[in-house]
Protein backbone atom coordinates (compact mmCIF):
# COMPACT_ATOMS: atom_id res chain seq x y z
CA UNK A 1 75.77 36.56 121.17
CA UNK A 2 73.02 34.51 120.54
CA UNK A 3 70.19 36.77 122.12
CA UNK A 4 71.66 39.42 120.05
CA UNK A 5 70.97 37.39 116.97
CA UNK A 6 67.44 36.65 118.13
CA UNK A 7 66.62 40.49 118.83
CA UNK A 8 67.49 41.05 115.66
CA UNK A 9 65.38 38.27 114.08
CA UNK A 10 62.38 39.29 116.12
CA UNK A 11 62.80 42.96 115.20
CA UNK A 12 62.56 41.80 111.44
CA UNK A 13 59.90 39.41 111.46
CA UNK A 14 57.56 42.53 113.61
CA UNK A 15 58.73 45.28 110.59
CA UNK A 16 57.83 42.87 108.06
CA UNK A 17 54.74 41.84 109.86
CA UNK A 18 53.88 45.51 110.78
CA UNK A 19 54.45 47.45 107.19
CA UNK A 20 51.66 47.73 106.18
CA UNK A 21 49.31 49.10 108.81
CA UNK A 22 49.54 52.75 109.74
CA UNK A 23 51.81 53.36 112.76
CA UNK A 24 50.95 56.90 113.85
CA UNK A 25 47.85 58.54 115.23
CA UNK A 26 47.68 60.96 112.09
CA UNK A 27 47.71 57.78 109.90
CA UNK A 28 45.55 55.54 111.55
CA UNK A 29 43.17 58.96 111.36
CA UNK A 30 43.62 59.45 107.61
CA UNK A 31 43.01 55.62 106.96
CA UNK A 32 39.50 56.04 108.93
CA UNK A 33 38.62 58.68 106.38
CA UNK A 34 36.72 57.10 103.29
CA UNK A 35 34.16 59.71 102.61
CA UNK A 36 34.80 62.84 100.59
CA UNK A 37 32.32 65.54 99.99
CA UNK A 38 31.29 66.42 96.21
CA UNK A 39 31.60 70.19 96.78
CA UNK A 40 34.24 71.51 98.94
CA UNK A 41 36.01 67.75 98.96
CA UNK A 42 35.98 67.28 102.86
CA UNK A 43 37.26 63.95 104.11
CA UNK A 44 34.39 62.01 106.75
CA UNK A 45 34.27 59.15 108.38
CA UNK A 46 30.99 57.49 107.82
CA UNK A 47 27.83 58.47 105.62
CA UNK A 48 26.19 60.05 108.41
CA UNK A 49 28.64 62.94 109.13
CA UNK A 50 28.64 63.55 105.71
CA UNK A 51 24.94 64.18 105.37
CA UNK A 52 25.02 66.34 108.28
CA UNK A 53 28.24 68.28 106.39
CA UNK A 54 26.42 68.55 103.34
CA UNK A 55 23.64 69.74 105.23
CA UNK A 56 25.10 72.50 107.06
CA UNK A 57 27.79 73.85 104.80
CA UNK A 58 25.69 73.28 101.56
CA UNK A 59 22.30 73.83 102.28
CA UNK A 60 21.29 75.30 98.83
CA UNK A 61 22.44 72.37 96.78
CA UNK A 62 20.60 68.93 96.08
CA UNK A 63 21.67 65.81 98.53
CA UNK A 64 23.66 63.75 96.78
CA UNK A 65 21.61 60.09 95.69
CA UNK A 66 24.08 57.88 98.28
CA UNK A 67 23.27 60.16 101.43
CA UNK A 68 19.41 60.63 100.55
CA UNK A 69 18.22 56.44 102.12
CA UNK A 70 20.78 57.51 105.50
């Protein structure tokens, strides 16, 4: 009974150790995701997709000041 007890011990120490990063694919995705357009409030990755978005789907409204040094 003693590995039993150990398993279990393990097992807890790895949740506790593990609870706060994102376990699935769709979460480790939506953690990656820091960016958020002003206009249609798209989720991006990094500053250069965004000015590419903003390019492309807004192209008749002024960059925004933190894409216009990227």
């Amino acid at each position: 009974m003693a590995r039993g007890h150990q398993k279990e011990l393990s097992r807890q120490r790895n949740d506790k150790n593990n609870s706060n990063k994102p376990t699935t694919q769709k979460g480790t995705a939506a953690a990656a995701l820091t960016i958020q357009c002003a206009v249609c409030k798209t989720q991006m990755g990094d500053p250069k997709t965004y000015k590419l978005h903003f390019e492309n789907k807004h192209p008749k409204n002024e960059l925004p000041a933190e894409l216009k040094d990227v």
